[in-house]
Each structure stands twice: as structure tokens, then as C-alpha cells.
N, C-alpha and C. Protein backbone atom coordinates (compact mmCIF):
# COMPACT_ATOMS: atom_id res chain seq x y z
N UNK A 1 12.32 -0.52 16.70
CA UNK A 1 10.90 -0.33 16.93
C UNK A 1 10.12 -1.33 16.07
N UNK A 2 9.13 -1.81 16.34
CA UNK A 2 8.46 -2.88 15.53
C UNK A 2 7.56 -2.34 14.82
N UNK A 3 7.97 -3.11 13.40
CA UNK A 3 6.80 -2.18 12.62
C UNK A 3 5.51 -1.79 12.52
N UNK A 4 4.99 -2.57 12.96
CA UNK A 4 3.26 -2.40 13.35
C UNK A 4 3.45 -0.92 14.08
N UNK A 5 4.06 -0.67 15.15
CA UNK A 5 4.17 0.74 16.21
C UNK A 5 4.64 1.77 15.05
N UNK A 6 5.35 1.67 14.57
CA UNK A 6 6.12 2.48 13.34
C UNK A 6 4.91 3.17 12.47
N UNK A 7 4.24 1.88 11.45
CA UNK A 7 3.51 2.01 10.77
C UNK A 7 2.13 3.13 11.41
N UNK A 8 1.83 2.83 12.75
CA UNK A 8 1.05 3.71 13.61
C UNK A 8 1.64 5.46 13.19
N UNK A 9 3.05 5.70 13.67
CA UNK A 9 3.56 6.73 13.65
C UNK A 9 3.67 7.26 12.62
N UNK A 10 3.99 6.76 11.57
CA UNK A 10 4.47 7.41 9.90
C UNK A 10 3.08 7.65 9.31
N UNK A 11 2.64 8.84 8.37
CA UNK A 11 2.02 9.28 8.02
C UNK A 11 2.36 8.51 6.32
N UNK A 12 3.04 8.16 6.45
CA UNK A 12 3.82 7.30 4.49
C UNK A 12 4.80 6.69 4.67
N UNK A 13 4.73 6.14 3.31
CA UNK A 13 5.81 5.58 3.29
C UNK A 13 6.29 5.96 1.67
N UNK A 14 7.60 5.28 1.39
CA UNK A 14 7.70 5.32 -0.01
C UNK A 14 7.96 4.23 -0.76
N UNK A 15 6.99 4.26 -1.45
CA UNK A 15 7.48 3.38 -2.60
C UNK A 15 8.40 3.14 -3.78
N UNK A 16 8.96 2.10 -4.09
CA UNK A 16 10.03 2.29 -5.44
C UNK A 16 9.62 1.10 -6.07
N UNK A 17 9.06 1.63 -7.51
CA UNK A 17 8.74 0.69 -8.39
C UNK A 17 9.84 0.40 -9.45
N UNK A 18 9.84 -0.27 -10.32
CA UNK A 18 10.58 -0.61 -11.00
C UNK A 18 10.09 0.10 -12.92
N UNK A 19 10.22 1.35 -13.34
CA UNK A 19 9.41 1.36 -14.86
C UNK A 19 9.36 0.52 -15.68
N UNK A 20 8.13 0.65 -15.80
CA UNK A 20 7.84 -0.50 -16.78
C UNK A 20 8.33 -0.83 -18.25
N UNK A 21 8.41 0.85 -19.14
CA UNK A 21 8.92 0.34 -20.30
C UNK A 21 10.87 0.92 -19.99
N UNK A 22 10.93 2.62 -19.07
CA UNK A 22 12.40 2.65 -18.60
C UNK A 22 13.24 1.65 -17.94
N UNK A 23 12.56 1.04 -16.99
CA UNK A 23 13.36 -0.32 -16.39
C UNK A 23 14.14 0.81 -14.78
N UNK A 24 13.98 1.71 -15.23
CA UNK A 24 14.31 3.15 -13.78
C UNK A 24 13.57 2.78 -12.12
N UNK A 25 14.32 3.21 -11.55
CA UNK A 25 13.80 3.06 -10.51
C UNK A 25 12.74 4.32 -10.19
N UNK A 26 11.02 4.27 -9.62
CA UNK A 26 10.70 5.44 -9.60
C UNK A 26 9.28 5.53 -8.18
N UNK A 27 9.95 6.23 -7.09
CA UNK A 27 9.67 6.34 -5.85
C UNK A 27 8.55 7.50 -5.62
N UNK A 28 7.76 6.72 -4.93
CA UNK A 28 6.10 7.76 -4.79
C UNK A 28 6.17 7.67 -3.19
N UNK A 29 5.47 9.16 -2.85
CA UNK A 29 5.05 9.64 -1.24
C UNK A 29 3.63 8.76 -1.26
N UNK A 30 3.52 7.63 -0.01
CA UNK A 30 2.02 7.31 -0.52
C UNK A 30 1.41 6.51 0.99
N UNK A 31 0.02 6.95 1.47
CA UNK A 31 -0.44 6.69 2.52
C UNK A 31 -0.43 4.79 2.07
N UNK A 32 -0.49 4.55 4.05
CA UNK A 32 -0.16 2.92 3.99
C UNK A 32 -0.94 2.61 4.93
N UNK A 33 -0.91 1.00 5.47
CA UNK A 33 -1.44 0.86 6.82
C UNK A 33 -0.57 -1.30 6.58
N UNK A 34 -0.51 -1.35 7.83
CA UNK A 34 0.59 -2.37 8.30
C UNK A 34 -0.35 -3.62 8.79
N UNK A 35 -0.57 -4.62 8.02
CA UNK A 35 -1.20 -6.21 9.21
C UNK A 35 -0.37 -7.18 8.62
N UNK A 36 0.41 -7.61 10.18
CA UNK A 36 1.60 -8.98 9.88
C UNK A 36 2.43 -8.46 8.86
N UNK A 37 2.75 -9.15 8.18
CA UNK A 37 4.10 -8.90 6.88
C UNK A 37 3.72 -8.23 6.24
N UNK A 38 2.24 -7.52 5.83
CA UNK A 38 2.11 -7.57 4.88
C UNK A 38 1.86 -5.73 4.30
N UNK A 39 2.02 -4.72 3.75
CA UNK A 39 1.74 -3.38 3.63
C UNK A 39 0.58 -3.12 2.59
N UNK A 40 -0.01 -2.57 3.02
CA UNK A 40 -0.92 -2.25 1.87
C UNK A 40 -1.44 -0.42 2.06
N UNK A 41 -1.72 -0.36 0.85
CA UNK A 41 -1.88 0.68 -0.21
C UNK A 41 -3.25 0.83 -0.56
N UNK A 42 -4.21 2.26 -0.83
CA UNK A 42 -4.92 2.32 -2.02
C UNK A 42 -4.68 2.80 -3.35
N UNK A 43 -4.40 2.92 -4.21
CA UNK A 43 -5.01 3.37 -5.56
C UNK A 43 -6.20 4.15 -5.91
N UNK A 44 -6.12 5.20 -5.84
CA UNK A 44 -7.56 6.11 -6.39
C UNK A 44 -7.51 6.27 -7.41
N UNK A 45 -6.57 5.69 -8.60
CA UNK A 45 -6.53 5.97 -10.14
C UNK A 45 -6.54 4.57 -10.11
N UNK A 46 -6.43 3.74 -9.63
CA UNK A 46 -7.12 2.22 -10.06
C UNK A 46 -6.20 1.23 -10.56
N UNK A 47 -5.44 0.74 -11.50
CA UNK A 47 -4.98 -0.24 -12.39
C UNK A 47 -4.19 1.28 -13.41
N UNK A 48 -4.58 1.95 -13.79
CA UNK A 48 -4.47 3.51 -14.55
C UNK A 48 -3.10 3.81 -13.64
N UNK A 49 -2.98 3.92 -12.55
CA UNK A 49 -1.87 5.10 -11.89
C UNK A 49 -0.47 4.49 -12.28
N UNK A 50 0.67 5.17 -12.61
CA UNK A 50 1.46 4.79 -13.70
C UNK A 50 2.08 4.07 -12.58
N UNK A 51 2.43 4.11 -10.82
CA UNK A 51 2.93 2.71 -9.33
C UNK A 51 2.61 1.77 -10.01
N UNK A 52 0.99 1.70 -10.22
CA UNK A 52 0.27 0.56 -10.45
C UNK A 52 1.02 -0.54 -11.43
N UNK A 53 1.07 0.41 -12.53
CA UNK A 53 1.18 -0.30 -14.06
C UNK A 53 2.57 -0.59 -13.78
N UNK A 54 3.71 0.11 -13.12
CA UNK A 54 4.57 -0.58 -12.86
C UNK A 54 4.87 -2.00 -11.87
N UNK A 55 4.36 -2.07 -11.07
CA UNK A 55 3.92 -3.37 -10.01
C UNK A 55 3.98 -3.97 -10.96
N UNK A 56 2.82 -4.22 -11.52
CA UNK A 56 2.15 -5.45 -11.85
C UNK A 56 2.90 -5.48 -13.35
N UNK A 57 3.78 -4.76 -13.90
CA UNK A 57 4.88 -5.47 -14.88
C UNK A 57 6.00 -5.92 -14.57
N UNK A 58 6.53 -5.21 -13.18
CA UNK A 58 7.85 -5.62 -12.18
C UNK A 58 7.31 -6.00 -10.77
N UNK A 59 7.07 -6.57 -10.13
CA UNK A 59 6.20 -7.06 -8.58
C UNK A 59 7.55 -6.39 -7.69
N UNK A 60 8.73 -6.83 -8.26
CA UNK A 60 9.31 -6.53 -7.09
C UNK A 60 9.59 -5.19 -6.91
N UNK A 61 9.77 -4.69 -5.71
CA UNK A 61 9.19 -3.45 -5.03
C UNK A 61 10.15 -3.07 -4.07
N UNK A 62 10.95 -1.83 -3.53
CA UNK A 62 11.41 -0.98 -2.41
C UNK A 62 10.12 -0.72 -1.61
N UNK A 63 10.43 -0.88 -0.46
CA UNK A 63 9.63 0.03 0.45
C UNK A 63 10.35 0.61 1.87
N UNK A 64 10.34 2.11 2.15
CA UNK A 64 10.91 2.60 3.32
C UNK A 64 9.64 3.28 4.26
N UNK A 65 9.34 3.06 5.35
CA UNK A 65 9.09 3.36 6.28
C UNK A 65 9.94 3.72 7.38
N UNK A 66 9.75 5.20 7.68
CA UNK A 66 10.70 5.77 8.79
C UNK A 66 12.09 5.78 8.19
N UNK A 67 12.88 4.82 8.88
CA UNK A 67 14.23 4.69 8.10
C UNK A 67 14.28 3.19 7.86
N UNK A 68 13.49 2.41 8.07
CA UNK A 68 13.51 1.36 7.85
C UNK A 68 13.30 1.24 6.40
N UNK A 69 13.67 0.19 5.70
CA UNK A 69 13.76 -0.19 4.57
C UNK A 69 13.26 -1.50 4.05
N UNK A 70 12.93 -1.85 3.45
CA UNK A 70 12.24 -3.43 3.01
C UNK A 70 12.33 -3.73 1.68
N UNK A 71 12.48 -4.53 1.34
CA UNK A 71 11.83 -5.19 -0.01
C UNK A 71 10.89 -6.11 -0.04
N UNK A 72 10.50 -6.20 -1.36
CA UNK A 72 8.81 -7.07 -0.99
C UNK A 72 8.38 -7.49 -2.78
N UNK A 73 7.44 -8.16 -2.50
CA UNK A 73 6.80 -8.35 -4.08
C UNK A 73 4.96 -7.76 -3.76
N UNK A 74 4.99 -6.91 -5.06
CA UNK A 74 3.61 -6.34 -4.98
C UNK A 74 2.53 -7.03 -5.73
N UNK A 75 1.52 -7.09 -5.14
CA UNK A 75 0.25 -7.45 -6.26
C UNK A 75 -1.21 -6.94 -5.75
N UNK A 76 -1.86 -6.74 -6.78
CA UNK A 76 -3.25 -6.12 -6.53
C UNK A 76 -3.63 -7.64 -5.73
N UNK A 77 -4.76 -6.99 -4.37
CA UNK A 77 -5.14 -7.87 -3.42
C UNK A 77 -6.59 -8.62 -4.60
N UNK A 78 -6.56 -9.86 -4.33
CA UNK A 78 -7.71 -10.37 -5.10
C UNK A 78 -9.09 -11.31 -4.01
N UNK A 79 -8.12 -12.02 -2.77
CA UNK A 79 -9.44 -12.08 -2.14
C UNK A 79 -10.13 -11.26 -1.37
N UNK A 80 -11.31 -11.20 -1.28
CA UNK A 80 -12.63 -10.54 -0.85
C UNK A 80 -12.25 -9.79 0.52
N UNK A 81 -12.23 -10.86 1.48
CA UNK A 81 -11.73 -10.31 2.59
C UNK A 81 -10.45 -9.69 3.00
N UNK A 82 -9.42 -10.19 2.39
CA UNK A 82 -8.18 -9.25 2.84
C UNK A 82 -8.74 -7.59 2.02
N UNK A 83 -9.29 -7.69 0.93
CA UNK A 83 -9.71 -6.31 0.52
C UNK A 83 -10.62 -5.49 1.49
N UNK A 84 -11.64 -6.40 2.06
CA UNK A 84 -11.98 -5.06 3.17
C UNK A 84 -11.84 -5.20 3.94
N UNK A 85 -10.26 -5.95 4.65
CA UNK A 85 -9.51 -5.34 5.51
C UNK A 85 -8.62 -4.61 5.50
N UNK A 86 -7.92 -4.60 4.31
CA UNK A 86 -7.30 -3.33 3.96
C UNK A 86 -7.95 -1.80 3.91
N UNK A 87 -8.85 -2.00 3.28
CA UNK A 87 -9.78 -0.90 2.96
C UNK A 87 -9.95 -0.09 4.59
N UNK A 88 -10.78 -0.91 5.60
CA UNK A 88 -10.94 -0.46 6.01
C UNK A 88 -9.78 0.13 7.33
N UNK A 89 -8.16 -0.82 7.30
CA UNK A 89 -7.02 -0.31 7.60
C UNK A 89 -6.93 1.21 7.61
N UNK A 90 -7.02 1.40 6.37
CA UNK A 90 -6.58 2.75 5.44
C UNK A 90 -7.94 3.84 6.28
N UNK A 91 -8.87 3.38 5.79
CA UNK A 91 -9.92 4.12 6.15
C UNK A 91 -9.86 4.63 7.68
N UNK A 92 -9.16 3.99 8.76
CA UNK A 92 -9.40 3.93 9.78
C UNK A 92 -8.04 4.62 10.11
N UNK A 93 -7.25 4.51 9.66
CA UNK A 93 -5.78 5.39 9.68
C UNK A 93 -5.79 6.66 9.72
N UNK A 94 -6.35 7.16 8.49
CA UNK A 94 -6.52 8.40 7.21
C UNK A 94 -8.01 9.24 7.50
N UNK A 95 -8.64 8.47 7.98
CA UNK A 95 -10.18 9.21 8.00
C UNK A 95 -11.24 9.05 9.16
N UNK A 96 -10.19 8.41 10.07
CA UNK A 96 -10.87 8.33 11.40
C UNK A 96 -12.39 7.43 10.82
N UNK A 97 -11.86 6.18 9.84
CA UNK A 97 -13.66 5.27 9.89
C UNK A 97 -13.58 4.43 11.51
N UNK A 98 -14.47 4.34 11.87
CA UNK A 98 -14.87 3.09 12.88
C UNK A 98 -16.18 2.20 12.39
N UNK A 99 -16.17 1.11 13.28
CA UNK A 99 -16.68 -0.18 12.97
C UNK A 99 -18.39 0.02 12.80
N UNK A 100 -19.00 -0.17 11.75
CA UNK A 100 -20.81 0.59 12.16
C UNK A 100 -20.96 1.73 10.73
N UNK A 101 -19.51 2.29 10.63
CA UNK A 101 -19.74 3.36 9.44
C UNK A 101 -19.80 3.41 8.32
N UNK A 102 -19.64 4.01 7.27
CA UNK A 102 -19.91 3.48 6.00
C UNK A 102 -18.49 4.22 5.61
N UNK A 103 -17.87 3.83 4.53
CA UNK A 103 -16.71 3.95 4.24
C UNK A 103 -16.69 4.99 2.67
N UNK A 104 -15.67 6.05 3.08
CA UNK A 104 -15.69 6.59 1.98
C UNK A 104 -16.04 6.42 0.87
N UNK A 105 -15.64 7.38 -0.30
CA UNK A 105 -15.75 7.21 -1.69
C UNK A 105 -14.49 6.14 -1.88
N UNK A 106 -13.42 7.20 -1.44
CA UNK A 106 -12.01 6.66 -1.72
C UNK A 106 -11.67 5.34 -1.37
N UNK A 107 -12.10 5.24 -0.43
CA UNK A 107 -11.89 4.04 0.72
C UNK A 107 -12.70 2.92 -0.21
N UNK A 108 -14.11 2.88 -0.23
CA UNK A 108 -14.49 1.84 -1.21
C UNK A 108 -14.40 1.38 -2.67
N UNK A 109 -13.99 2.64 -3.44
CA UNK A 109 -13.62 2.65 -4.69
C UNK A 109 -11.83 2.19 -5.26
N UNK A 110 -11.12 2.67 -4.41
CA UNK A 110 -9.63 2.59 -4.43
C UNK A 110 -9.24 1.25 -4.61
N UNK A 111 -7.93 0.94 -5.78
CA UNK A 111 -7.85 -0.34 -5.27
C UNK A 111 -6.73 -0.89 -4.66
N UNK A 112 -7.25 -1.70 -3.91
CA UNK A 112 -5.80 -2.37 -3.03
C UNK A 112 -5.20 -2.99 -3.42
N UNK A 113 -3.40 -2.27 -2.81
CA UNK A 113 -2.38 -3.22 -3.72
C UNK A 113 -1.41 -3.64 -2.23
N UNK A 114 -0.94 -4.85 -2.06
CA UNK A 114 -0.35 -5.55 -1.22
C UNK A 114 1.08 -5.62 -1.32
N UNK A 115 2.08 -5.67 -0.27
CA UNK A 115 3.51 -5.86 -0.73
C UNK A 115 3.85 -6.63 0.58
N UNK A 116 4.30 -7.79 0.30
CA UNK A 116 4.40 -8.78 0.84
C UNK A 116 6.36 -8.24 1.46
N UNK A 117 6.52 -7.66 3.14
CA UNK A 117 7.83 -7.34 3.08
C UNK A 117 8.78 -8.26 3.73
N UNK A 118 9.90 -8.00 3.10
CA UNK A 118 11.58 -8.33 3.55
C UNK A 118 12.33 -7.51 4.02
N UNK A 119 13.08 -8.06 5.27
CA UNK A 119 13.68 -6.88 5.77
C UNK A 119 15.12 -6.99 4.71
């Protein structure tokens, strides 16, 4: 099945970060949304949520969707526009936003983190 159709169907995916000071592998239930290669994520604890702080000390990353499996390297999204297209990915997944609306708390506050995948 191709992932874009997949990503439609799955309500999550999981993540596996790498700990930052354990070096452990440590896997979170966490809403997603799918454009081209690329997966993205919000953050409602920000840079703070202990995924986060692991990413961005280890990038490289597990990710399973369905039964599919991937690897990938993670990083907080930094240009403008891929951020509110992610944003509004998520938003439009999770909260039924459409084009005209104004976007959550979560949705505009959250921050986006990217994982670039490998099958």
C-alpha cells in the first residue's frame, strides 16, 4: 500500500528515539500526517518534551506506520512554509481544519518536527 494511502488510514504512528543521556531506545504513540518522504509531527510541549530532546541529541529515528517500518533522520522544521504546511497537515487530519479557518491553539502553537524516511 503506498504510504501517503496508509498515512490517510493510521490514526499514529510510533516513534523510536534514541535517549539522550541512556543511549536506550524509547518509542512514543504519536499523531502524524505524510507529504512526499517526508513525516511530520507536532509537539505541544515544544523543544521541553523529553521525543524532542532526544531527536535533536540523536536525529536518527525508527518510525512504524501500520506495519511498515522506516528509518529516517529527525529535525525541528525551520522554514516558514514547510511549517504551515505541516501545521496545517495535522490540523486537517486531527481536527477536521479546512482552507479559510483559523487553526487551533495546538495546531498553531505546537512545534513541528520532520523525519526525513527510509524504507
Amino acid at each position: 500500500m503506498e504510504l501517503q494511502a496508509r498515512a490517510r488510514r493510521e490514526s499514529f504512528c510510533y516513534l523510536t528515539t534514541t535517549g539522550r543521556r541512556s543511549d536506550r531506545p524509547h518509542t512514543i504513540e504519536i499523531w502524524f500526517g505524510i507529504a512526499g518522504d517526508r513525516l511530520y509531527m507536532l509537539s505541544g510541549g515544544g523543544e521541553r518534551a523529553d521525543w524532542v530532546r532526544n531527536l535533536l541529541a540523536h536525529p536518527e529515528v525508527g518510525v512504524r506506520v501500520g506495519g511498515q517500518e522506516f528509518s529516517g533522520r529527525a529535525e525541528v522544521v525551520q522554514d516558514g512554509e514547510e511549517d504551515a504546511m505541516a501545521r496545517k497537515l495535522l490540523a486537517a487530519k486531527y481536527q477536521d481544519w479546512r482552507q479559510g479557518e483559523p487553526l487551533s491553539s495546538w495546531a498553531r502553537t505546537a512545534l513541528p518536527v520532520a523525519v526525513d524516511l527510509r524504507s
